[in-house]
N, C-alpha and C. Protein backbone atom coordinates (compact mmCIF):
# COMPACT_ATOMS: atom_id res chain seq x y z
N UNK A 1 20.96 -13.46 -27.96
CA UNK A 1 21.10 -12.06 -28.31
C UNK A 1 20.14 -11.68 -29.43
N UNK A 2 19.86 -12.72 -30.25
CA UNK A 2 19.29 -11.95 -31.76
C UNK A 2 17.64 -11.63 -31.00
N UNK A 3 17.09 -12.96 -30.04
CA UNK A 3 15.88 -12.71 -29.43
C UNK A 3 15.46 -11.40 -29.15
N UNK A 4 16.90 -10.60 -28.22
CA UNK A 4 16.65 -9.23 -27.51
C UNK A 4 16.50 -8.41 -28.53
N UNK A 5 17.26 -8.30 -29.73
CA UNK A 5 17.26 -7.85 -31.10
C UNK A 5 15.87 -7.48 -31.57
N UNK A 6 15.34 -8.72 -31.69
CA UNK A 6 14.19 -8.95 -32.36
C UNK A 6 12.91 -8.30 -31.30
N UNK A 7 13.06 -8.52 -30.17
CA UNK A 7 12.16 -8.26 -29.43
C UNK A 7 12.20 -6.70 -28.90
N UNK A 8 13.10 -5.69 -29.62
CA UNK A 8 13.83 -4.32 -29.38
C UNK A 8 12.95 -4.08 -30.71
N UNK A 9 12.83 -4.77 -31.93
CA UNK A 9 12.71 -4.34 -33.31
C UNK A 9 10.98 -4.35 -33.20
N UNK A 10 10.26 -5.01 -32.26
CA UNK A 10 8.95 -5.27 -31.96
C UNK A 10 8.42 -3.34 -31.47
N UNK A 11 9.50 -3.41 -30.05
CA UNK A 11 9.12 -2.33 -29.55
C UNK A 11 8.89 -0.96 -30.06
N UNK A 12 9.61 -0.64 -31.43
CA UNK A 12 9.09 0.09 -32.11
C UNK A 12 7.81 0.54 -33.19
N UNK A 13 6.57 -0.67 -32.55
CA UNK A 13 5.50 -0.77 -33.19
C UNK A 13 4.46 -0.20 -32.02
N UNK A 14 3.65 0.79 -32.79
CA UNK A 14 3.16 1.40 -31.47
C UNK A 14 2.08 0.21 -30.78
N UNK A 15 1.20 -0.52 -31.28
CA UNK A 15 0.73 -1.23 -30.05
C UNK A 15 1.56 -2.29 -28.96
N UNK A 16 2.81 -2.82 -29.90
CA UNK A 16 3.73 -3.94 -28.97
C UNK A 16 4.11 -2.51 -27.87
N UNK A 17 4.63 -1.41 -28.74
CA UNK A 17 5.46 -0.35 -27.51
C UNK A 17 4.49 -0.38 -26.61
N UNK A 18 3.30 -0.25 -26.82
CA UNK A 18 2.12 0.28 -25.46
C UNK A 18 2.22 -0.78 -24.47
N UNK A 19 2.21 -1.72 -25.34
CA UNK A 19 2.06 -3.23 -24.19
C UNK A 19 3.69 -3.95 -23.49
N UNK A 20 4.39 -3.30 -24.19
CA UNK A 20 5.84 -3.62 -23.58
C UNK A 20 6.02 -2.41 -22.35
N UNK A 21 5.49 -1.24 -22.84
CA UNK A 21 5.29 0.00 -21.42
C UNK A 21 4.36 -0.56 -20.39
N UNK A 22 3.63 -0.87 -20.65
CA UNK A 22 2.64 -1.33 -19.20
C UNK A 22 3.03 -2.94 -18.87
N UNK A 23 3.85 -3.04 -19.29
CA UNK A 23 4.64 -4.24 -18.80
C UNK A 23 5.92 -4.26 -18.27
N UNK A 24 6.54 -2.98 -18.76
CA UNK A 24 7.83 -2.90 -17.83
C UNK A 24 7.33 -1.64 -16.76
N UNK A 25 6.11 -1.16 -16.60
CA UNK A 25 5.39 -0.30 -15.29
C UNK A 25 5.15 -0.86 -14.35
N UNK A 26 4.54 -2.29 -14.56
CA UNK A 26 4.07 -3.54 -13.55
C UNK A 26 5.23 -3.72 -13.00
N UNK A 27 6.04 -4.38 -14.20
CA UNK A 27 7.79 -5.33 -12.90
C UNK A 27 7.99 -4.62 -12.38
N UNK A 28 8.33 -2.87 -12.93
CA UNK A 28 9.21 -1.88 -12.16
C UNK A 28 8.98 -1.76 -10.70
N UNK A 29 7.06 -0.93 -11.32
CA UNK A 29 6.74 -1.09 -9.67
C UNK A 29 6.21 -2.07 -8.72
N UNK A 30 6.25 -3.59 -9.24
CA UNK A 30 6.56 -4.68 -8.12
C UNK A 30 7.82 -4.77 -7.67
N UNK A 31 9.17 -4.32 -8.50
CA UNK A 31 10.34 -4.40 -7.65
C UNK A 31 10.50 -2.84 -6.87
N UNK A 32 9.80 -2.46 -7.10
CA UNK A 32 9.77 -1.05 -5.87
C UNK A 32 8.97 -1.32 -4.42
N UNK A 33 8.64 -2.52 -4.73
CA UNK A 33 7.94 -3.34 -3.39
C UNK A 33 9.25 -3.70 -2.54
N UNK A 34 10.30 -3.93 -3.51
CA UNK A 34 11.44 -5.07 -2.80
C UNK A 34 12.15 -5.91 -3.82
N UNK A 35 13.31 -6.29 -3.75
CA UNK A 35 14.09 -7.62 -4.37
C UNK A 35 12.95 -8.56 -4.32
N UNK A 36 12.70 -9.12 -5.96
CA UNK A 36 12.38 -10.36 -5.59
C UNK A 36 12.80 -11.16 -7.26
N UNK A 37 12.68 -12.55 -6.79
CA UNK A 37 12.78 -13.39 -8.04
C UNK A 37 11.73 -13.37 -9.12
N UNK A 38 12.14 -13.98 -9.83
CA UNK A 38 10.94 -14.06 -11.07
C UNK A 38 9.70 -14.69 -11.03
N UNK A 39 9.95 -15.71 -10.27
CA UNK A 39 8.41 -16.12 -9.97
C UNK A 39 7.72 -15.87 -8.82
N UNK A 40 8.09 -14.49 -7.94
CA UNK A 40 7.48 -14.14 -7.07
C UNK A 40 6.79 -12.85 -7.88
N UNK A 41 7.59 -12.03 -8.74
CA UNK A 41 7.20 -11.15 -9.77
C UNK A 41 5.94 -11.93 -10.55
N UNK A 42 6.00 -13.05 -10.67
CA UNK A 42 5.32 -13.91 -12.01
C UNK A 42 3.77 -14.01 -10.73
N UNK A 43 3.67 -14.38 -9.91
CA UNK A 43 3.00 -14.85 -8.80
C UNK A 43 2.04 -12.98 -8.23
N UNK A 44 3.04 -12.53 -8.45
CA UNK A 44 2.08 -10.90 -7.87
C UNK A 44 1.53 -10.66 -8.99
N UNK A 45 2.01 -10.95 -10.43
CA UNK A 45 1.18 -10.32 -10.88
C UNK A 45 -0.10 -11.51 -11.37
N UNK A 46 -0.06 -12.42 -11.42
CA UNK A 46 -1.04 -13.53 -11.71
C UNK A 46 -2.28 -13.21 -10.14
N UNK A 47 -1.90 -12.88 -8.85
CA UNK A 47 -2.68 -13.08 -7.76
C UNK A 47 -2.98 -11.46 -7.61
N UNK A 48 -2.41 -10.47 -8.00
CA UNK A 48 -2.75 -8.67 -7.45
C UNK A 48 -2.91 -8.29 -8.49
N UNK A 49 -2.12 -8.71 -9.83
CA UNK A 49 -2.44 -7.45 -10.82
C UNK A 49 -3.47 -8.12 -11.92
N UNK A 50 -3.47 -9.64 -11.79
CA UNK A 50 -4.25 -10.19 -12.97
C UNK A 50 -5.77 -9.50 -13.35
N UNK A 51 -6.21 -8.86 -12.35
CA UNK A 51 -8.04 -8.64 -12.73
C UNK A 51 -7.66 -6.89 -13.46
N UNK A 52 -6.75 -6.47 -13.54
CA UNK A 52 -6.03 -4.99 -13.78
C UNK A 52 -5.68 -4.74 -15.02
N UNK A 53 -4.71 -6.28 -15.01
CA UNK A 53 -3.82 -5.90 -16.10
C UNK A 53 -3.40 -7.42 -16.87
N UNK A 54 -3.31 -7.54 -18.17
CA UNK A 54 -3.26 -8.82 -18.65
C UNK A 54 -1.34 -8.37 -19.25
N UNK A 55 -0.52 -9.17 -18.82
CA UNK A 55 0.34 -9.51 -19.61
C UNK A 55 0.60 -11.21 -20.53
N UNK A 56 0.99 -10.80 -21.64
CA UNK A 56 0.65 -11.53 -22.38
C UNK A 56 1.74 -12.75 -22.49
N UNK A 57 3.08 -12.27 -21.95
CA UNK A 57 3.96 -13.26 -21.51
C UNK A 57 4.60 -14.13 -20.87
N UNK A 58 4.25 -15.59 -21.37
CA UNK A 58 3.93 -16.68 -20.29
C UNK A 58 4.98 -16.56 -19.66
N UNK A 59 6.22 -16.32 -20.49
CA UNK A 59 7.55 -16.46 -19.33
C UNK A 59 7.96 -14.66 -18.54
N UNK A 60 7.97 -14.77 -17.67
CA UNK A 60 8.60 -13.07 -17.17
C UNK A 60 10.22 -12.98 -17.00
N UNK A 61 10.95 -13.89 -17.29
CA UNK A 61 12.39 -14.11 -17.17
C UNK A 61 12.94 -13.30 -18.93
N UNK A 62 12.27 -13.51 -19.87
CA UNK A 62 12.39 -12.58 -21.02
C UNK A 62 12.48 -11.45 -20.98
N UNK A 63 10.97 -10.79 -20.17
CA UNK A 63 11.40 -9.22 -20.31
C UNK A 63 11.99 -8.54 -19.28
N UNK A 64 12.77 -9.39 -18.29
CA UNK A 64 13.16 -8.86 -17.15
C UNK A 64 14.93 -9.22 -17.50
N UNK A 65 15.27 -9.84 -18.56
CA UNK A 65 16.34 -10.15 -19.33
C UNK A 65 16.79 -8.54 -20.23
N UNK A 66 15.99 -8.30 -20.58
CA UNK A 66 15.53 -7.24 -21.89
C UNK A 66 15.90 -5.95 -20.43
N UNK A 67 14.96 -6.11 -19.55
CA UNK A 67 15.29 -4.51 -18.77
C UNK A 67 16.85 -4.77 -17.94
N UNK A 68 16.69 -5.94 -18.21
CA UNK A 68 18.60 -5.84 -16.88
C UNK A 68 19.35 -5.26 -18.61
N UNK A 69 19.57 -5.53 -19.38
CA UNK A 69 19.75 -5.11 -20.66
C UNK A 69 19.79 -3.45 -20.57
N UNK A 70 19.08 -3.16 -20.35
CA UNK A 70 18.56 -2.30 -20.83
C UNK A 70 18.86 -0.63 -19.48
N UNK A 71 19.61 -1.14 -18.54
CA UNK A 71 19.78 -0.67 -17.16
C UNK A 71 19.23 -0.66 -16.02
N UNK A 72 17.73 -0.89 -16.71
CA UNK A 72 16.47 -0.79 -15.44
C UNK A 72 16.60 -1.56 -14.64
N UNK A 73 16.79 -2.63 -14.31
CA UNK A 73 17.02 -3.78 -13.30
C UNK A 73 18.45 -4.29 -12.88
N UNK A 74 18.70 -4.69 -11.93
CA UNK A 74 20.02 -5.53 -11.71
C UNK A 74 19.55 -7.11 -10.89
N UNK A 75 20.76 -7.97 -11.63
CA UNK A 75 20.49 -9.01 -10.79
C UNK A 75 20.88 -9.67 -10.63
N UNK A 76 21.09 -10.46 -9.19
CA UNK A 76 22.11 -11.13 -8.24
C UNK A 76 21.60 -12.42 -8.11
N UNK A 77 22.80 -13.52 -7.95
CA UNK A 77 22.38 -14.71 -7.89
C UNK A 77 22.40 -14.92 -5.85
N UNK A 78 21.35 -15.53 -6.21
CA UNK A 78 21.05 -16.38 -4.37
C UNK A 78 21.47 -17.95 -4.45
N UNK A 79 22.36 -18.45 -3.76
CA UNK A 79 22.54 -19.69 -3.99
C UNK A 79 21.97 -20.44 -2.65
N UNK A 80 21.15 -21.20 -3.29
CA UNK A 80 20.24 -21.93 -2.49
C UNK A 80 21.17 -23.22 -1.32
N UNK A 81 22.08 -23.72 -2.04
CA UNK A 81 22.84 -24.99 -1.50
C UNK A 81 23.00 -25.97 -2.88
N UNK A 82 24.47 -26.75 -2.79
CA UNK A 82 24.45 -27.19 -3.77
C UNK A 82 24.47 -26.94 -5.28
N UNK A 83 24.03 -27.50 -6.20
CA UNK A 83 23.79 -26.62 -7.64
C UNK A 83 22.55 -25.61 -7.36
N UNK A 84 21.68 -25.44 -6.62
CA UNK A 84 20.88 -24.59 -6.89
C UNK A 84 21.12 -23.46 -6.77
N UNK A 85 20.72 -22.48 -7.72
CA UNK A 85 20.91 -20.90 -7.94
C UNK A 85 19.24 -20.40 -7.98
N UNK A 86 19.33 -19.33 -7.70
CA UNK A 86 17.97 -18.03 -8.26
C UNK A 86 18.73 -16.78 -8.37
N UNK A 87 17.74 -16.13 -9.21
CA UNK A 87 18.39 -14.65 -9.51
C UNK A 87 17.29 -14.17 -8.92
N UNK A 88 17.73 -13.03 -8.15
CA UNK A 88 16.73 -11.76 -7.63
C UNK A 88 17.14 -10.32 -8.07
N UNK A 89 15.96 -10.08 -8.25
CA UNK A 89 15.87 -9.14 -9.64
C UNK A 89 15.90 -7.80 -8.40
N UNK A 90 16.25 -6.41 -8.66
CA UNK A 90 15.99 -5.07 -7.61
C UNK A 90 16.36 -4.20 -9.08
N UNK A 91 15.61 -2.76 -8.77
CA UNK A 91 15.23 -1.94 -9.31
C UNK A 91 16.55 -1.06 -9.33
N UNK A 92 16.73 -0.63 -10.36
CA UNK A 92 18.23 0.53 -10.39
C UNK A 92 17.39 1.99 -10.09
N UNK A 93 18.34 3.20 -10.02
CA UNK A 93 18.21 4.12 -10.13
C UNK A 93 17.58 4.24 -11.56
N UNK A 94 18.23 3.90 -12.54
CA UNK A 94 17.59 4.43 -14.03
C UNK A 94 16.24 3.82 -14.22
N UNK A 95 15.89 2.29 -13.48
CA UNK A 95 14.72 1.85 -13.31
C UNK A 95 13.72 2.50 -12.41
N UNK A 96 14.11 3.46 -11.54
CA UNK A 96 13.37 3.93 -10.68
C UNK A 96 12.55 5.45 -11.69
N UNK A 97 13.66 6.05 -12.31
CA UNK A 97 13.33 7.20 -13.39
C UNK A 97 12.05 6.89 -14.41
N UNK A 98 12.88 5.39 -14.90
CA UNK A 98 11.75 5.03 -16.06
C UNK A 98 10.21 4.82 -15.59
N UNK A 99 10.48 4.07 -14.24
CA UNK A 99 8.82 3.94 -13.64
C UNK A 99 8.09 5.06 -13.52
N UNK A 100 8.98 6.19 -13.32
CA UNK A 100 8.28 7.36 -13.06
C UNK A 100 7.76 7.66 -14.49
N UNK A 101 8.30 7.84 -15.25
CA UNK A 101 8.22 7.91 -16.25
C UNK A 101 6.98 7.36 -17.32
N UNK A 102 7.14 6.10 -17.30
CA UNK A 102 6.07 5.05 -18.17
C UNK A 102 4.76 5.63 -16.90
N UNK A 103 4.64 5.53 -15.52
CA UNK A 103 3.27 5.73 -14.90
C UNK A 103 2.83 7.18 -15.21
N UNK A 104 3.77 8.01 -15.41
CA UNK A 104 3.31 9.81 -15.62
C UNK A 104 2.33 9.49 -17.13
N UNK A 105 3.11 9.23 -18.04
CA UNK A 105 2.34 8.57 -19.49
C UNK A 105 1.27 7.73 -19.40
N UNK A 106 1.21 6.64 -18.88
CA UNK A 106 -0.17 5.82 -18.44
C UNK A 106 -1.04 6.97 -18.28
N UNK A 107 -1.00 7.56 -17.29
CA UNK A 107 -1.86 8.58 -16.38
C UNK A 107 -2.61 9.48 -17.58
N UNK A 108 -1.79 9.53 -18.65
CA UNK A 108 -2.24 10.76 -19.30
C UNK A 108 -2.34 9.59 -20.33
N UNK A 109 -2.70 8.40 -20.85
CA UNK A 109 -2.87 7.88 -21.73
C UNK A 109 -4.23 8.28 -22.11
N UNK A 110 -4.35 8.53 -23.60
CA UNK A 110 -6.12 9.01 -24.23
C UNK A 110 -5.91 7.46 -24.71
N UNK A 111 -5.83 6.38 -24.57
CA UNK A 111 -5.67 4.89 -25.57
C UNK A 111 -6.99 5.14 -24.81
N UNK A 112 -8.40 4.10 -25.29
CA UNK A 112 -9.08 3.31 -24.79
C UNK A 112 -9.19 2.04 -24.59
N UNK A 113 -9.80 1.26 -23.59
CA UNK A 113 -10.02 0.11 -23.58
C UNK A 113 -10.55 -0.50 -25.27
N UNK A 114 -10.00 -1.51 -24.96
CA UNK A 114 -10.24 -2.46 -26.61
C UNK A 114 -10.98 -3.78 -25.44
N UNK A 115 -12.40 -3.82 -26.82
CA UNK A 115 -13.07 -4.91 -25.73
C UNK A 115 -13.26 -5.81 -26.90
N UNK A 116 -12.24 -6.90 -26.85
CA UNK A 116 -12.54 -7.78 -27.98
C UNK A 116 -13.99 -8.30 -28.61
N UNK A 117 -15.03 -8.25 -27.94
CA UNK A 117 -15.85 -8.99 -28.04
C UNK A 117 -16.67 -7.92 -28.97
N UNK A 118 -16.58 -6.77 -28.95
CA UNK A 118 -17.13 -5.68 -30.20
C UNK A 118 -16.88 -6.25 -31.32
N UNK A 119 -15.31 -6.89 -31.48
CA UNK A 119 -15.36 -7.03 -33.42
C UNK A 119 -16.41 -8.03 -33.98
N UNK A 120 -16.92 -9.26 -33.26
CA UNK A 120 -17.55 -10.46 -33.63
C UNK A 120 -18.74 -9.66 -33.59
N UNK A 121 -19.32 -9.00 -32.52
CA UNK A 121 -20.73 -8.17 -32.32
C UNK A 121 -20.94 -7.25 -33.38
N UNK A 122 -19.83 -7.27 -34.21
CA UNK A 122 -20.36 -5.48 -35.27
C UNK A 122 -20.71 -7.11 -36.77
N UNK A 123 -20.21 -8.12 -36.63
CA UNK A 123 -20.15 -8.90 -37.92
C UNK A 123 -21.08 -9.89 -37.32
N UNK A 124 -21.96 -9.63 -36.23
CA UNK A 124 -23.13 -10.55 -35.95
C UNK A 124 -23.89 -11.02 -36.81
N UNK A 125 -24.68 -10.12 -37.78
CA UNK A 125 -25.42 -11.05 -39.23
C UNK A 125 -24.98 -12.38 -39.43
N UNK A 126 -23.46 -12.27 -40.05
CA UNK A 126 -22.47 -13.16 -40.30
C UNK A 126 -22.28 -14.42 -39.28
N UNK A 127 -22.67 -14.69 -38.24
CA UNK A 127 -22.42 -15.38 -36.97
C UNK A 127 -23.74 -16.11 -37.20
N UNK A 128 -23.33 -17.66 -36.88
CA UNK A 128 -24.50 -18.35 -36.51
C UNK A 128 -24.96 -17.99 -35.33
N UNK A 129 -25.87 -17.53 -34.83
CA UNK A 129 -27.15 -16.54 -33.43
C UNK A 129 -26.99 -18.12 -32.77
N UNK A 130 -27.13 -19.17 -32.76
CA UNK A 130 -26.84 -20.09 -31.77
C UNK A 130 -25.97 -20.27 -31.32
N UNK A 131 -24.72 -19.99 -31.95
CA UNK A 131 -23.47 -20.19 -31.04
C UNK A 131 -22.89 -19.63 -30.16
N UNK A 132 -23.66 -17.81 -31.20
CA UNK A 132 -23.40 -16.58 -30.65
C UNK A 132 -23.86 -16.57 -28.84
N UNK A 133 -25.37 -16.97 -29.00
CA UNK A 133 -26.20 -16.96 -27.79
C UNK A 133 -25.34 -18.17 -26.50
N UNK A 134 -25.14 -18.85 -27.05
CA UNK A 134 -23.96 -20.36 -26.59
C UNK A 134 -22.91 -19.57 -25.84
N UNK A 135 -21.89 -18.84 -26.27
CA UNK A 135 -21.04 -18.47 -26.02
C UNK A 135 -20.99 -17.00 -25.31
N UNK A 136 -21.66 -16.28 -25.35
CA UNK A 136 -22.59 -15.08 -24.76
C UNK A 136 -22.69 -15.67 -22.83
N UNK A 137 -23.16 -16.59 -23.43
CA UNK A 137 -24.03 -17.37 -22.04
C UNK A 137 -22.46 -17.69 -20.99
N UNK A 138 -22.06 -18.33 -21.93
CA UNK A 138 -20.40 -18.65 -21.23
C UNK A 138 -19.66 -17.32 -20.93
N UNK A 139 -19.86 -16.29 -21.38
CA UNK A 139 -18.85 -15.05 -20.82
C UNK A 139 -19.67 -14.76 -20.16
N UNK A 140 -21.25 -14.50 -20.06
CA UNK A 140 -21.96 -14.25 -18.48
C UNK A 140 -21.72 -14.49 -17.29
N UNK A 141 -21.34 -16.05 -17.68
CA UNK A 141 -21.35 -17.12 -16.18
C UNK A 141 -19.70 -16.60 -15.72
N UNK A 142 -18.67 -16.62 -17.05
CA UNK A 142 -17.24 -16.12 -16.38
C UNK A 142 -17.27 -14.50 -15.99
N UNK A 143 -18.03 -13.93 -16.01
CA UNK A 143 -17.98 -12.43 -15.65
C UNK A 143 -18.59 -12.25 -14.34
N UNK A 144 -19.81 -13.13 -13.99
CA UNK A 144 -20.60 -13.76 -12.90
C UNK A 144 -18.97 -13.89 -11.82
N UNK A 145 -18.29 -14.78 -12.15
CA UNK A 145 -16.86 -15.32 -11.24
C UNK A 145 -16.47 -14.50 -10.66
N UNK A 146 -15.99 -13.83 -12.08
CA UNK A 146 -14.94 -12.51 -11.56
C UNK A 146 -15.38 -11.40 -10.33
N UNK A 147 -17.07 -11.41 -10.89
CA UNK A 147 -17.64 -10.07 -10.12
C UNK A 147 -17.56 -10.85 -8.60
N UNK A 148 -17.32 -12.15 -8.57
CA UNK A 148 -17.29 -12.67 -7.13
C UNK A 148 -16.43 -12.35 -6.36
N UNK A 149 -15.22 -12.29 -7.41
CA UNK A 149 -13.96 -12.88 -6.84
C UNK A 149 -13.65 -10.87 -6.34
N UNK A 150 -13.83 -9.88 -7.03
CA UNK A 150 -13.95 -8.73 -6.75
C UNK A 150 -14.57 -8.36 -5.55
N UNK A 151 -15.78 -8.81 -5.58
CA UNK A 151 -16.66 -8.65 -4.07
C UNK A 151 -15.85 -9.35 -2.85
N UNK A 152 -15.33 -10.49 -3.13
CA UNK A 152 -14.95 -11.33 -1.99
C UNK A 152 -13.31 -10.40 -1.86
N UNK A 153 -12.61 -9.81 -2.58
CA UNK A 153 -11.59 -8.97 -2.48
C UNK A 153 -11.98 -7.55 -1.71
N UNK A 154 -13.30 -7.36 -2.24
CA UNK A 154 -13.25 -6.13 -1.11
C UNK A 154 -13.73 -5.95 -0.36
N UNK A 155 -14.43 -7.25 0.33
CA UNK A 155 -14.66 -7.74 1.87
C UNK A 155 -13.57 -8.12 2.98
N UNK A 156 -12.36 -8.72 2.19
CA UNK A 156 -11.13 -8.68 2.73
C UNK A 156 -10.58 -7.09 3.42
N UNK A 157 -10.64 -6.73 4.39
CA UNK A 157 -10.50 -5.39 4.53
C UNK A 157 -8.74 -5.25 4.86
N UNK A 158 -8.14 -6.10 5.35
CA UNK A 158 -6.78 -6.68 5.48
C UNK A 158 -5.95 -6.43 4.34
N UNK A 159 -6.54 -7.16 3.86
CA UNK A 159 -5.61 -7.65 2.21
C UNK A 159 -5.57 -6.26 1.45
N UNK A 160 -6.24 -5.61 1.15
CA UNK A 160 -6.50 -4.79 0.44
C UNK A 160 -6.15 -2.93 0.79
N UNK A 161 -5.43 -2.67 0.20
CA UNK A 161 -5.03 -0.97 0.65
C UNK A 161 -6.09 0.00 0.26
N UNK A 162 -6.31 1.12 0.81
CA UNK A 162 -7.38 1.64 0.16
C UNK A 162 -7.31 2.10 -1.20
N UNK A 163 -6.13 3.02 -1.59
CA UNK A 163 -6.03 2.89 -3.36
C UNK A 163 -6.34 1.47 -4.23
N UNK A 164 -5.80 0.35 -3.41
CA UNK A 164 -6.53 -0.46 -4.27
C UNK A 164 -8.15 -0.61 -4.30
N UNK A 165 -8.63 -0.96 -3.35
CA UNK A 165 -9.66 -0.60 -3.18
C UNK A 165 -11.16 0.10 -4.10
N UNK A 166 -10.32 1.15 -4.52
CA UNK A 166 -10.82 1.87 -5.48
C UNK A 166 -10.75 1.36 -6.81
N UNK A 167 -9.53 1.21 -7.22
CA UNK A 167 -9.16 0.26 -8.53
C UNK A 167 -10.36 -1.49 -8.00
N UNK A 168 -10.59 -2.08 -7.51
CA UNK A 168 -11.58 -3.20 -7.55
C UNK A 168 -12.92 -2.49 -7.67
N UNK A 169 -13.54 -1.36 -7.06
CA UNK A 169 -14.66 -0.58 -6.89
C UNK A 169 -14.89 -0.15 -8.59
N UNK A 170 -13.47 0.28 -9.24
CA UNK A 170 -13.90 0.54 -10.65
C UNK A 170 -13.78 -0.59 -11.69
N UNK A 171 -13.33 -1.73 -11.18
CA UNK A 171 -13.51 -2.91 -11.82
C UNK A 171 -14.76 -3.57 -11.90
N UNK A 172 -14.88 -3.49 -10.83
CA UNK A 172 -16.87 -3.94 -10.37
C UNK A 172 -17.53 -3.33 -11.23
N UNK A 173 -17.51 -2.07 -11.30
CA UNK A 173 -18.33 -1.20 -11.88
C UNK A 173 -18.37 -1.26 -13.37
N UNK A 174 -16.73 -1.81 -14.22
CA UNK A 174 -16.79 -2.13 -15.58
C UNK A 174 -17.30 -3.88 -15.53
N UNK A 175 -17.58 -4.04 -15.13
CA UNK A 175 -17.92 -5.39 -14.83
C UNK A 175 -19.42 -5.76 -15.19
N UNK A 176 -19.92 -4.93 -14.02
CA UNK A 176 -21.48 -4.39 -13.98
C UNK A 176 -21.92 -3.60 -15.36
N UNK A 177 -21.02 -2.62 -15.89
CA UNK A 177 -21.62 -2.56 -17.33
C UNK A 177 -21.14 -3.33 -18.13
N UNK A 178 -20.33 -4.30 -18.51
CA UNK A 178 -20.22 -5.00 -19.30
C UNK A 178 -21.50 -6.20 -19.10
N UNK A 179 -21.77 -6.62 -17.56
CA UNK A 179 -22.91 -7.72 -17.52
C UNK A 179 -24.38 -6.96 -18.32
N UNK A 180 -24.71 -5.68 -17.95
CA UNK A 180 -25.65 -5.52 -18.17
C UNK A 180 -25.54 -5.14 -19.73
N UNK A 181 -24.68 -4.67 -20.89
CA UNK A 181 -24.54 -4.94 -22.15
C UNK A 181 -24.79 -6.21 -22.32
N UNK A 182 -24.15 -7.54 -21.78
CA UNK A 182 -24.38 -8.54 -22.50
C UNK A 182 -25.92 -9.18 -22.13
N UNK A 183 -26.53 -8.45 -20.72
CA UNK A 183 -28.11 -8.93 -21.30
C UNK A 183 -28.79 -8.18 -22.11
N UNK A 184 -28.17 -7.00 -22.39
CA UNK A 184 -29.14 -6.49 -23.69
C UNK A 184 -28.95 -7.08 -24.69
N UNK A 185 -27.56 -7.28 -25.03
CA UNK A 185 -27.47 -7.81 -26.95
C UNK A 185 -27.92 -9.33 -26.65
N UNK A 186 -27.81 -10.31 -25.66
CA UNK A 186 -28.63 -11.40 -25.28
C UNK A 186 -29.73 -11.08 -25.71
N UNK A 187 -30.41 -10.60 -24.95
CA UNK A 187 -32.15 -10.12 -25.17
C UNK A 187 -32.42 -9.78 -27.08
N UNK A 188 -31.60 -9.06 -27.54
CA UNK A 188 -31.98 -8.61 -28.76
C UNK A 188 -31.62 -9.47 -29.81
N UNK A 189 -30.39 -10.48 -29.53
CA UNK A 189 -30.29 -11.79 -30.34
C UNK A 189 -31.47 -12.54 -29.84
N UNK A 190 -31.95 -12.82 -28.97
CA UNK A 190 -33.37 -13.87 -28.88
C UNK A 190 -34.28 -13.19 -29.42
N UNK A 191 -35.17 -11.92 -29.73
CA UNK A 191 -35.63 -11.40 -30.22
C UNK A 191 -35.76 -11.22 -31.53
N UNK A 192 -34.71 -11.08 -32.05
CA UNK A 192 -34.18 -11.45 -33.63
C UNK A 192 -34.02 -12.60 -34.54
């Protein structure tokens, strides 16, 4: 109990609130897909929402503890045979309100993207330029992946709905300017 406490006393900090809202927007509307357990929730969002959206909590049985808490969720045990149990999590009416709710706000969010890699780039002087260039090189080659793994997603014509679709098309595209930023400040650290 004191956890939920504590983790209620978080939510009143506006960046945890932002990131606890786009975290109870995700479960909501994966359980508006359907009943499912926690690690099928844990599994959609690691395989559909991971290139979208980062949640930061390794376990999803916490904040899906916090929304059955809280009215948004309900949840029923499945008994497998034997001692085995699972809980499957489904969306309430008041969970159905709130989704509406937290996505109307998203929509109209003025937040911007925060691109970690600006704070080290504004205190570059300060940075040994070899490690900088070292490690530069390594988020190339992992941004290189991603832009694969995007392309090879929207060659899948199956898999993919057309709204999503669009969401990978504008991922590519932050992708593509983030590659081509990092060969400029590349280029201008070798230069320097």
């Amino acid at each position: 109990m004191q956890s939920i406490e504590r983790w209620e006393s978080f939510q009143r900090q506006p960046a945890l609130k932002y990131a606890m809202s786009i975290q109870k927007l995700i479960i909501l509307g994966i359980l508006k897909e359907g009943p499912k357990h926690g690690y099928q929730i844990k599994k959609v969002i690691q395989t559909k929402l991971g290139v979208f959206a980062s949640l930061e909590n390794k376990s999803i049985y916490y904040p899906l503890k916090v929304m059955e808490k809280e009215g948004l969720i309900e949840k029923t045990t499945d008994y497998l045979g034997g001692h085995l149990t699972r809980h499957i999590y489904s969306i309430t009416a008041a969970g159905n309100r709130e989704f509406l709710k937290e996505a109307n706000e998203a929509l109209l969010s003025e937040k911007r993207p925060f691109i970690e890699i600006d704070i080290p780039l504004y205190f570059l002087p300060y940075l040994n330029k070899r490690e900088v260039l070292a490690r530069l090189k390594v988020r190339k080659k992992f941004l290189e992946k991603v832009k694969q793994w995007l392309q090879d997603k929207l060659q899948n014509k199956e898999e993919v709905l057309s709204h999503q679709r669009h969401l990978l098309k504008h991922h590519l595209n932050l992708l593509n300017a983030e590659d081509n930023f990092l060969g400029d400040i590349l280029e201008s650290i070798k230069n320097n």
